[in-house]
Protein backbone atom coordinates (compact mmCIF):
# COMPACT_ATOMS: atom_id res chain seq x y z
CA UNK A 1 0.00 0.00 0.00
CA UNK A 2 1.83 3.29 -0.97
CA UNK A 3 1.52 6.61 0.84
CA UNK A 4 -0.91 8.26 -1.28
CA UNK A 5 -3.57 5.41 -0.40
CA UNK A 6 -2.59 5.26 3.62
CA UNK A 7 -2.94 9.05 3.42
CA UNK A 8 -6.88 8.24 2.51
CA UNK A 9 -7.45 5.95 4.83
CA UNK A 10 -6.76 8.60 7.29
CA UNK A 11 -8.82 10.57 6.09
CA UNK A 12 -11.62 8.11 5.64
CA UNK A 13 -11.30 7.19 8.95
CA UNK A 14 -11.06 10.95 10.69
CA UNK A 15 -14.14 11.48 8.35
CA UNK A 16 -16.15 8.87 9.58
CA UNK A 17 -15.50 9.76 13.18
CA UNK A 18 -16.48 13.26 12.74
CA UNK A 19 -20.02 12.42 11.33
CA UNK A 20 -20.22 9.67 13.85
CA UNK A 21 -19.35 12.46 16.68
CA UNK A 22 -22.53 14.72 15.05
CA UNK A 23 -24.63 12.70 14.76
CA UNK A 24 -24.42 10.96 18.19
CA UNK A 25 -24.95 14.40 19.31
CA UNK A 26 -28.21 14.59 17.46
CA UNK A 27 -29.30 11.64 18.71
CA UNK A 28 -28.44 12.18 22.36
CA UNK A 29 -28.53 16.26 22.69
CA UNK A 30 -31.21 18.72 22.28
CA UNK A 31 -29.94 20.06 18.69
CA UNK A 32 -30.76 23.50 17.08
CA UNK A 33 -32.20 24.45 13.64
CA UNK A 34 -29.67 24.16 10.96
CA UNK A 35 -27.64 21.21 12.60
CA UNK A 36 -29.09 18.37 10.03
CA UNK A 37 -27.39 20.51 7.34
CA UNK A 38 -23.85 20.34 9.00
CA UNK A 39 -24.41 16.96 9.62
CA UNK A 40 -25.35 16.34 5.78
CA UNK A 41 -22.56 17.73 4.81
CA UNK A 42 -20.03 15.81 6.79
CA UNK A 43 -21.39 12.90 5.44
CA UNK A 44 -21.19 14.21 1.99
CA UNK A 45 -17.46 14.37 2.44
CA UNK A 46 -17.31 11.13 4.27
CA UNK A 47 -18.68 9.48 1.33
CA UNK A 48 -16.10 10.81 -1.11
CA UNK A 49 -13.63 9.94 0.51
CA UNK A 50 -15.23 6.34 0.66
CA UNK A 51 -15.29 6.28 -2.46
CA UNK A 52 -12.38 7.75 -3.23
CA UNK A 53 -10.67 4.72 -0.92
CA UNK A 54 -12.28 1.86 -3.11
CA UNK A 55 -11.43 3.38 -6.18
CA UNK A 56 -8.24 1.58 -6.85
CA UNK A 57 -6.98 4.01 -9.75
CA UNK A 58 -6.53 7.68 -8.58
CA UNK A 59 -7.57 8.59 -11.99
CA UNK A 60 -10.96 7.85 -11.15
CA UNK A 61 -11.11 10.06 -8.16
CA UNK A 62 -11.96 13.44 -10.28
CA UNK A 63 -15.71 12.53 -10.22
CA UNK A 64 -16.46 11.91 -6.84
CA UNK A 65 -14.35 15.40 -5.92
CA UNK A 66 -17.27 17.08 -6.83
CA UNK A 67 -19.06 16.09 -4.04
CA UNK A 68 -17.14 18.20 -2.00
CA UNK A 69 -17.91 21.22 -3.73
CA UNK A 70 -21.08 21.89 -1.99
CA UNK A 71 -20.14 21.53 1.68
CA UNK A 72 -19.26 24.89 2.56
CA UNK A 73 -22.84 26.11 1.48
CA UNK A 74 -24.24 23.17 3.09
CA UNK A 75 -22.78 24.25 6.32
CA UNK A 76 -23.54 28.08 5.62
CA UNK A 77 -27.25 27.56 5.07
CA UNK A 78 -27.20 25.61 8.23
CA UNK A 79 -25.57 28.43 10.09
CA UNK A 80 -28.67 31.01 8.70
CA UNK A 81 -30.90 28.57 10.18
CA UNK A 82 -28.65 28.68 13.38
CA UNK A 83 -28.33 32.42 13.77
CA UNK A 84 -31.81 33.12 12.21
CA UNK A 85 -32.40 36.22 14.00
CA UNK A 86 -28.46 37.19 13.04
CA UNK A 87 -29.85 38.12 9.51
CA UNK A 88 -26.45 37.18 7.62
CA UNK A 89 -25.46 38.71 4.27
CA UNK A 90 -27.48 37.58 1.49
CA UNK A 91 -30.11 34.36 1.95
CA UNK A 92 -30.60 30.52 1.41
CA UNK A 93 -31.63 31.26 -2.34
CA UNK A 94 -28.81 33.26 -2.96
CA UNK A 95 -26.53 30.00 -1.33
CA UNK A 96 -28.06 27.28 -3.87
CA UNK A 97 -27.77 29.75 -6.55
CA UNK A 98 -23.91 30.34 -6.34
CA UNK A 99 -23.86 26.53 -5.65
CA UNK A 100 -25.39 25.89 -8.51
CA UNK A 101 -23.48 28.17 -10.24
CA UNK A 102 -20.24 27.09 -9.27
CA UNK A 103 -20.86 23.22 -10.53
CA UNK A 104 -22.42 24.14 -13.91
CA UNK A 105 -19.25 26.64 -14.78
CA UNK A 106 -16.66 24.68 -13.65
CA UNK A 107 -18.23 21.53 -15.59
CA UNK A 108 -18.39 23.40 -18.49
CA UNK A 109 -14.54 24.68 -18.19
CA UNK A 110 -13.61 21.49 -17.79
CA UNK A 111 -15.74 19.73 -20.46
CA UNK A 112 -14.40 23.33 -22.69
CA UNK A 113 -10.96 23.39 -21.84
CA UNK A 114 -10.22 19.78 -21.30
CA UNK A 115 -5.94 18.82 -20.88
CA UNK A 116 -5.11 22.57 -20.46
CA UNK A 117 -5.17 21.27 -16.78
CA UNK A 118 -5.30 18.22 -15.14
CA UNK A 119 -9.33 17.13 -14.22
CA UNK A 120 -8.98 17.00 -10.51
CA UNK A 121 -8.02 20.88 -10.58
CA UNK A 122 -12.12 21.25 -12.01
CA UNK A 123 -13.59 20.43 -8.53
CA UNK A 124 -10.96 21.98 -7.00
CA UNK A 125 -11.07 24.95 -8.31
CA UNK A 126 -15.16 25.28 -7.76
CA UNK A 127 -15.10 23.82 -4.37
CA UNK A 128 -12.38 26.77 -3.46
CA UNK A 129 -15.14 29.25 -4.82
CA UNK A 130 -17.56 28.33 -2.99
CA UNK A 131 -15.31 28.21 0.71
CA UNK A 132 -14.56 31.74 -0.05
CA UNK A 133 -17.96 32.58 -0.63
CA UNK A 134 -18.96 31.09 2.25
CA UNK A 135 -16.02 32.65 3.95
CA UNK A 136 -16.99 36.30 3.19
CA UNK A 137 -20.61 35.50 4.15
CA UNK A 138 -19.06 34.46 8.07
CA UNK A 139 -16.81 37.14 8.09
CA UNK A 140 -19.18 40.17 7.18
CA UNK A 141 -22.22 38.54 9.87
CA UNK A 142 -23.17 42.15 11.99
CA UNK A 143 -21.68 41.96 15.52
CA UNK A 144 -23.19 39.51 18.19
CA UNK A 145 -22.08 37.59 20.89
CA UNK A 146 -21.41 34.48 18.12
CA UNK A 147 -19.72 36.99 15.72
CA UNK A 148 -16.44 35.36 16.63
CA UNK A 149 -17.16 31.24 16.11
CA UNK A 150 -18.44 32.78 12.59
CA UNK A 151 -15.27 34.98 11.91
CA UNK A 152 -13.51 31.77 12.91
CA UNK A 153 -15.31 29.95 10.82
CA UNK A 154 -14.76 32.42 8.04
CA UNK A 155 -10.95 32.45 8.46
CA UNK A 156 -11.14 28.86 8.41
CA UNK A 157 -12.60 28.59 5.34
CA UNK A 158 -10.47 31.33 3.94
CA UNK A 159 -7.35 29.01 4.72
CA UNK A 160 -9.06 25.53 3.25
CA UNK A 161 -9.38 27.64 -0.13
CA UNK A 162 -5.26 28.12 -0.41
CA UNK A 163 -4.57 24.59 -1.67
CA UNK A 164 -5.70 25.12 -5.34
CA UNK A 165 -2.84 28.09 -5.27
CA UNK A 166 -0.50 25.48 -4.34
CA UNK A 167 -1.72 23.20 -7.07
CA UNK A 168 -1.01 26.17 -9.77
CA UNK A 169 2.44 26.97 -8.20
CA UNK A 170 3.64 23.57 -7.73
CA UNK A 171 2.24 20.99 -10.01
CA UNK A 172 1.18 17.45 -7.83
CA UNK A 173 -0.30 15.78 -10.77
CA UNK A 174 -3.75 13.94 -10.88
CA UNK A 175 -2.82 11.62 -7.54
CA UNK A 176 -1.23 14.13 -5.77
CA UNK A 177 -4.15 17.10 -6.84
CA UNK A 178 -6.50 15.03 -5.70
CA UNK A 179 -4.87 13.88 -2.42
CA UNK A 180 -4.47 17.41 -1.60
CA UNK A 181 -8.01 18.57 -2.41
CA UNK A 182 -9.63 15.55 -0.26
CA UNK A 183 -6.66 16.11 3.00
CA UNK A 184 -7.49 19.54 2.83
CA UNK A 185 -11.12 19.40 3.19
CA UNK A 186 -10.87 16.29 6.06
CA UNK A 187 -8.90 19.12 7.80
CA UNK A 188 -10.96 21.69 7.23
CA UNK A 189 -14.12 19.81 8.16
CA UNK A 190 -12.86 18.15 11.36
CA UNK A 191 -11.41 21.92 13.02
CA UNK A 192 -15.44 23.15 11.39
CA UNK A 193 -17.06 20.44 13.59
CA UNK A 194 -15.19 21.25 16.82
CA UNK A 195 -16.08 25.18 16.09
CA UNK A 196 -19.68 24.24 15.27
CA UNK A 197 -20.18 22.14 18.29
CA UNK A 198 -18.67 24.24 20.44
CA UNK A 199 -21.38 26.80 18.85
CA UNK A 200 -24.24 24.48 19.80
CA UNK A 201 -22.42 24.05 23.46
CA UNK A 202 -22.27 27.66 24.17
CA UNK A 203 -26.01 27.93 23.17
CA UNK A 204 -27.45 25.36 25.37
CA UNK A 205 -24.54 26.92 28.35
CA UNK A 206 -26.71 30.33 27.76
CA UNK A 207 -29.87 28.70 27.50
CA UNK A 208 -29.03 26.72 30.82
CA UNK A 209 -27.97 29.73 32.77
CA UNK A 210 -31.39 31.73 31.54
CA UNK A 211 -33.77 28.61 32.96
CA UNK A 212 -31.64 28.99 36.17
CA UNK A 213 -32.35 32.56 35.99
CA UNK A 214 -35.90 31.85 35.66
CA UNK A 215 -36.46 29.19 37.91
CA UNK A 216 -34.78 31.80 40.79
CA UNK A 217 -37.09 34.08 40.23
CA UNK A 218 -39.99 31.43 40.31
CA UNK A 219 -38.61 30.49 43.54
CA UNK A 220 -38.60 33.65 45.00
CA UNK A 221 -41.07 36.23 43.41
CA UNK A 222 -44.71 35.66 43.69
CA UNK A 223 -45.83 35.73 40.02
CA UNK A 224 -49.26 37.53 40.79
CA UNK A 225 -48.49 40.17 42.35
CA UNK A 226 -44.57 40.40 41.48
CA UNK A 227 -43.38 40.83 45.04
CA UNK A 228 -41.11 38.38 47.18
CA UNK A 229 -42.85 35.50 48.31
CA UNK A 230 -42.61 34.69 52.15
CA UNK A 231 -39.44 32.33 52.30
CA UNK A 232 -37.79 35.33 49.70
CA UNK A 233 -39.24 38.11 52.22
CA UNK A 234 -37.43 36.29 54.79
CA UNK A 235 -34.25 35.63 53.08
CA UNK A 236 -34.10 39.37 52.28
CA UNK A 237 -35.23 41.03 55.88
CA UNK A 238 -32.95 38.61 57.44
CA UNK A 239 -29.92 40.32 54.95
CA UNK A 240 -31.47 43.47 56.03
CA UNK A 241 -31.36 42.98 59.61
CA UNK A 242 -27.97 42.24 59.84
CA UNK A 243 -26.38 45.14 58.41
CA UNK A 244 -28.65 47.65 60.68
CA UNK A 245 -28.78 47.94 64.43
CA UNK A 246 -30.36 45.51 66.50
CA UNK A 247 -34.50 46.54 67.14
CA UNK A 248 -34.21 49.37 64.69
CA UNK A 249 -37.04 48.14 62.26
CA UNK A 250 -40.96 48.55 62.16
CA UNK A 251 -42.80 45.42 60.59
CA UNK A 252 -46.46 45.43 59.21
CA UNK A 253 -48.56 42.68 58.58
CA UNK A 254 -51.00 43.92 56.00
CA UNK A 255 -54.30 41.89 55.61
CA UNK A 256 -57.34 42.88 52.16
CA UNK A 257 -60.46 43.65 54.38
CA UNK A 258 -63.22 41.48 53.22
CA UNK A 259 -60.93 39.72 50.33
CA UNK A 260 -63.56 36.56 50.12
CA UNK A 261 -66.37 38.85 49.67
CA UNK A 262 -64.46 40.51 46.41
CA UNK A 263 -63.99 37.24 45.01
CA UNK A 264 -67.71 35.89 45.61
CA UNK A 265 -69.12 39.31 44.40
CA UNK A 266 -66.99 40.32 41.07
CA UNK A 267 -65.01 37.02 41.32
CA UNK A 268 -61.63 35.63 41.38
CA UNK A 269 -60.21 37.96 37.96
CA UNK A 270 -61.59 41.24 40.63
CA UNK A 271 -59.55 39.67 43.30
CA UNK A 272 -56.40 39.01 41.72
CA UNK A 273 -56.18 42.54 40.75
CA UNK A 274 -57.02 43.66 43.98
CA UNK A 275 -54.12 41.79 45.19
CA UNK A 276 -51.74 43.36 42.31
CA UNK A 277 -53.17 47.13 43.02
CA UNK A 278 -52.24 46.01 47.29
CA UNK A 279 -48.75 45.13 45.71
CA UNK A 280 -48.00 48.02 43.21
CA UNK A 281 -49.29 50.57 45.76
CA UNK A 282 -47.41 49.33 48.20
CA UNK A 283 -44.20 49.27 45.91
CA UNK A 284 -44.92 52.90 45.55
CA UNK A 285 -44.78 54.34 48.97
CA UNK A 286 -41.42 51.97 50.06
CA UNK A 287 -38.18 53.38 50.00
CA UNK A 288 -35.19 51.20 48.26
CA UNK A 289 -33.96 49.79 51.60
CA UNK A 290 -37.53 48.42 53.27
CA UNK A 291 -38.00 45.12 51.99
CA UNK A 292 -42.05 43.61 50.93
CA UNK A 293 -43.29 40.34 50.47
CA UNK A 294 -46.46 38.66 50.57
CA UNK A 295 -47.22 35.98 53.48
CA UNK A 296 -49.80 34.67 52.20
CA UNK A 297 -53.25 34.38 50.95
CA UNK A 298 -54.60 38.09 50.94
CA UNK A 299 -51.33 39.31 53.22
CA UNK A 300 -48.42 41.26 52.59
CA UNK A 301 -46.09 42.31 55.41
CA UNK A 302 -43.27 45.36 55.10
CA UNK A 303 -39.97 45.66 56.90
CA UNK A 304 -39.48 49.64 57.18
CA UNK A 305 -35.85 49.50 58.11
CA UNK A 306 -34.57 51.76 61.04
CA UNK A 307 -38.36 52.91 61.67
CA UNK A 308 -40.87 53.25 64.58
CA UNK A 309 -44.12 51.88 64.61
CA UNK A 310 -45.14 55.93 64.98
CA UNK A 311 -43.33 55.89 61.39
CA UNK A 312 -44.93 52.61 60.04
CA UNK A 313 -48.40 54.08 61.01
CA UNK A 314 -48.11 57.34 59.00
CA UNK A 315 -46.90 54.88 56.13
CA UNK A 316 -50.53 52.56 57.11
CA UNK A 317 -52.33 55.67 56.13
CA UNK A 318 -50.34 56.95 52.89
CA UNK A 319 -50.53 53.20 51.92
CA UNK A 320 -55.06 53.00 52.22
CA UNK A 321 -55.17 56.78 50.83
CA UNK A 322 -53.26 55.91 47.74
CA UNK A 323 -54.57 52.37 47.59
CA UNK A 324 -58.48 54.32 47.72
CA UNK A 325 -57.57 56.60 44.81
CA UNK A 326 -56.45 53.81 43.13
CA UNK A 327 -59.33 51.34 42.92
CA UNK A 328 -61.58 53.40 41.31
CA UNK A 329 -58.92 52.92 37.57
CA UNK A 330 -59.21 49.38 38.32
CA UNK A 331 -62.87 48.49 38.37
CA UNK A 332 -63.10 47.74 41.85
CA UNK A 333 -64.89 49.02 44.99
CA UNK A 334 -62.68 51.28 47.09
CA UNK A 335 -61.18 48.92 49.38
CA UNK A 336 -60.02 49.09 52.82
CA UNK A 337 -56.66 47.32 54.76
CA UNK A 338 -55.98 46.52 58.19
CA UNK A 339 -52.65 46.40 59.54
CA UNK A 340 -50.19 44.48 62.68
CA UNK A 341 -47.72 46.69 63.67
CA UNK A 342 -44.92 45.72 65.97
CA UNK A 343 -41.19 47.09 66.82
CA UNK A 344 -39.07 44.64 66.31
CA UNK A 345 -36.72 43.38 69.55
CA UNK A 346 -33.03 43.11 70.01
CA UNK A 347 -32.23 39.83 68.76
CA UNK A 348 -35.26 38.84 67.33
CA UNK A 349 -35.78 36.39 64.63
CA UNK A 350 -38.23 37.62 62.02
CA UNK A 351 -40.26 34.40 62.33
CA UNK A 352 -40.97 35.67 66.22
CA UNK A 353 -41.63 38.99 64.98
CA UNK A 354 -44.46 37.94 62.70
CA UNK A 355 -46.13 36.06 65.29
CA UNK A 356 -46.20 39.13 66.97
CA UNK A 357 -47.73 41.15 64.35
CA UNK A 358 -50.02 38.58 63.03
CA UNK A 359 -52.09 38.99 67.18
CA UNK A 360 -52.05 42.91 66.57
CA UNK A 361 -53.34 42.40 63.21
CA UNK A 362 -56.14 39.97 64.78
CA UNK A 363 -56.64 43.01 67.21
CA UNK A 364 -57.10 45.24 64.19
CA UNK A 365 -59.51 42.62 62.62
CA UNK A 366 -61.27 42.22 65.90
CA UNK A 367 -61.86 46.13 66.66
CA UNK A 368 -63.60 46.39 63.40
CA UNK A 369 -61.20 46.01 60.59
CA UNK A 370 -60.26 48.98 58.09
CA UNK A 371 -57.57 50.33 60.90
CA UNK A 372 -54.10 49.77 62.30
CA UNK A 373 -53.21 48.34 65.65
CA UNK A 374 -49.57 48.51 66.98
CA UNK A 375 -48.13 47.45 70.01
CA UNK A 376 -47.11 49.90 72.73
CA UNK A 377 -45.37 47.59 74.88
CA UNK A 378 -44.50 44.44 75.23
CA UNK A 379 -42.72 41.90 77.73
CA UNK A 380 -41.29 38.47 77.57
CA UNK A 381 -43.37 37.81 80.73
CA UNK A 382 -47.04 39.74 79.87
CA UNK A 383 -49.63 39.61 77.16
CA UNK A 384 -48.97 42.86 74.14
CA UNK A 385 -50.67 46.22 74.91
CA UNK A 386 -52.37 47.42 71.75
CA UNK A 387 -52.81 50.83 71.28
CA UNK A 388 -55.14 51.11 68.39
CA UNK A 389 -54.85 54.08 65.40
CA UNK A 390 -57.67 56.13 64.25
CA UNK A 391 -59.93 54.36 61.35
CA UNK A 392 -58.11 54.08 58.26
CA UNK A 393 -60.59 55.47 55.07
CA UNK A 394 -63.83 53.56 54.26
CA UNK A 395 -64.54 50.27 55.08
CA UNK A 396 -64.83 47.90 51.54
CA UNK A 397 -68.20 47.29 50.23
């Protein structure tokens, strides 16, 4: 077995391996629009150079070299399918028209000018065409975060189309023209594979860290009324707490006066916007460093950071006023809110601290609803004493 022929088994083999390696990642990876052309056309190659390999005379190779002419623009409409919303240079039909353009000129050059150079140069010469039109395609794509794998590609493809200069400087003859064409190409496809999978890699990495990204904020944002949920509220006031002296925060256990009856009169669409107006206004009136959540049902609770309950009253009644003007816009009655209020203690965890304000918002519930009742002083060893604000605007109807 000479050289020439162990040189082709090598790059039978490497070819075979390649489309192996893509399509085992089709079959076992979540693939992307425009990966069945790359795969077709690392196959396409793969099968020249099978045939190639059985083809015992090397004269016979010049036909089957033409089936790696259309590879490169088999691989560049896969990558407009890939980067669809990339809008490359030019389009598909534009692709298959230069393809097609490339095969019928260079047949009819060779058919035309047949022994003014040897018939392996034909293919050769087309299928270095069409990797530089390909080539300028990838290299001119507008700027994106994949603009580099497709300049890479581009240079790639750039340096796959030198051989055929080689060819006209230093004459290989038909074995050796054609043994360069096909080694060039195996190269060429094999470093295009590794660039194209690594492509598909970095998509699914980004589309990965985005679910994560999601699935955070479903974890810790209440998705009706786009405020921290209670084990999120806790996370953060915790954070909070930390960084700011010990008892120097207000909390407030908010609670929808008559929330069921909303629901059973103008149903459940009325009460999940009552819930999102509770939210939004709330959002409002809070400064950067108090921390909301919901708790629950119809609740919400606020941390007002380095505040007294005097303070987190005057923010009870900003909160209903606001919340009153509100309703109206929203096509529902003008609703009413009682409120817990409690100073939190030295040390305190901010699960004891909502016990707390959960009995003074019972008190508020139990003196009539539609006010705020805070606690004026309270000992480890004796029951709260509530001190009870004035009415807070109109009761809900």
């Amino acid at each position: 077995m000479n050289a020439f022929m162990v040189t082709l088994l090598m790059c039978t083999a490497v070819l075979m391996i390649a489309a192996a390696a893509m399509s085992g990642f089709a079959w076992t990876q979540s693939t992307y629009q425009g990966f069945r052309w790359w795969t077709v056309a690392l196959w396409l190659n793969t099968l020249t150079a099978v045939f190639a390999t059985l083809d015992s005379q090397p004269a016979g190779w010049p036909w089957a070299q033409w089936l790696l002419v259309p590879w490169p623009i088999l691989c560049l409409l896969g990558l407009r399918r890939f980067h669809s919303r990339l809008r490359l240079p030019g389009s598909a039909q534009a692709d298959l028209g230069m393809l097609g353009a490339l095969v019928v000129l260079a047949g009819l050059a060779g058919h035309m000018l047949a022994g003014t150079m040897p018939a392996a140069q034909w293919p050769m010469a087309a299928g270095s065409l069409a990797l530089l039109y390909a080539a300028g395609v990838a290299w001119r794509a507008p700027a994106d975060d994949d603009a580099k794998s497709l300049r890479a590609l581009g240079a790639l493809w750039l340096l796959c189309a030198m051989p055929v200069l080689l060819v006209r400087l230093w004459p290989y003859g038909e074995t050796g023209t054609s043994m360069l064409h096909i080694g060039s190409v195996t190269l060429a496809s094999l470093a295009t594979t590794f660039v194209l999978l690594g492509a598909c890699s970095r998509r699914t990495e980004r589309a990965l860290r985005h679910s994560r990204r999601r699935l955070r904020v479903l974890a810790n944002i209440d998705m009706l009324t786009q405020v921290p949920n209670r084990r999120r509220f806790e996370e953060l006031a915790g954070r909070a707490l930390q960084a700011d002296p010990s008892g120097s925060a207000a909390l407030l256990l908010v609670d929808i006066d008559h929330f069921k009856q909303i629901n059973d009169k103008l149903g459940h669409a009325a009460g999940d916007r009552a819930l999102k107006l509770v939210s939004r206004c709330t959002l409002d009136l809070l400064r950067a460093q108090d921390v909301a959540g919901r708790h629950g049902g119809d609740e919400f609770v606020l941390l007002l950071r380095r505040s007294s309950t005097q303070e987190a009253m005057r923010v009870a009644e900003r909160l209903v006023s606001h919340l009153q003007e509100q309703a109206q816009a929203n096509a529902l009655p003008r609703l009413s809110l009682s409120f817990g209020i409690v100073q939190m203690r030295a040390g305190e965890a901010i699960d004891e601290t909502l016990q707390r304000a959960d009995q003074a918002l019972y008190e508020a519930k139990r003196l009539g609803r539609s006010r705020a009742v805070a606690t004026d002083r309270e000992d480890d060893d004796e029951k709260p004493v509530f001190r009870s604000s004035q009415r807070l605007g109109l009761t809900s109807s």
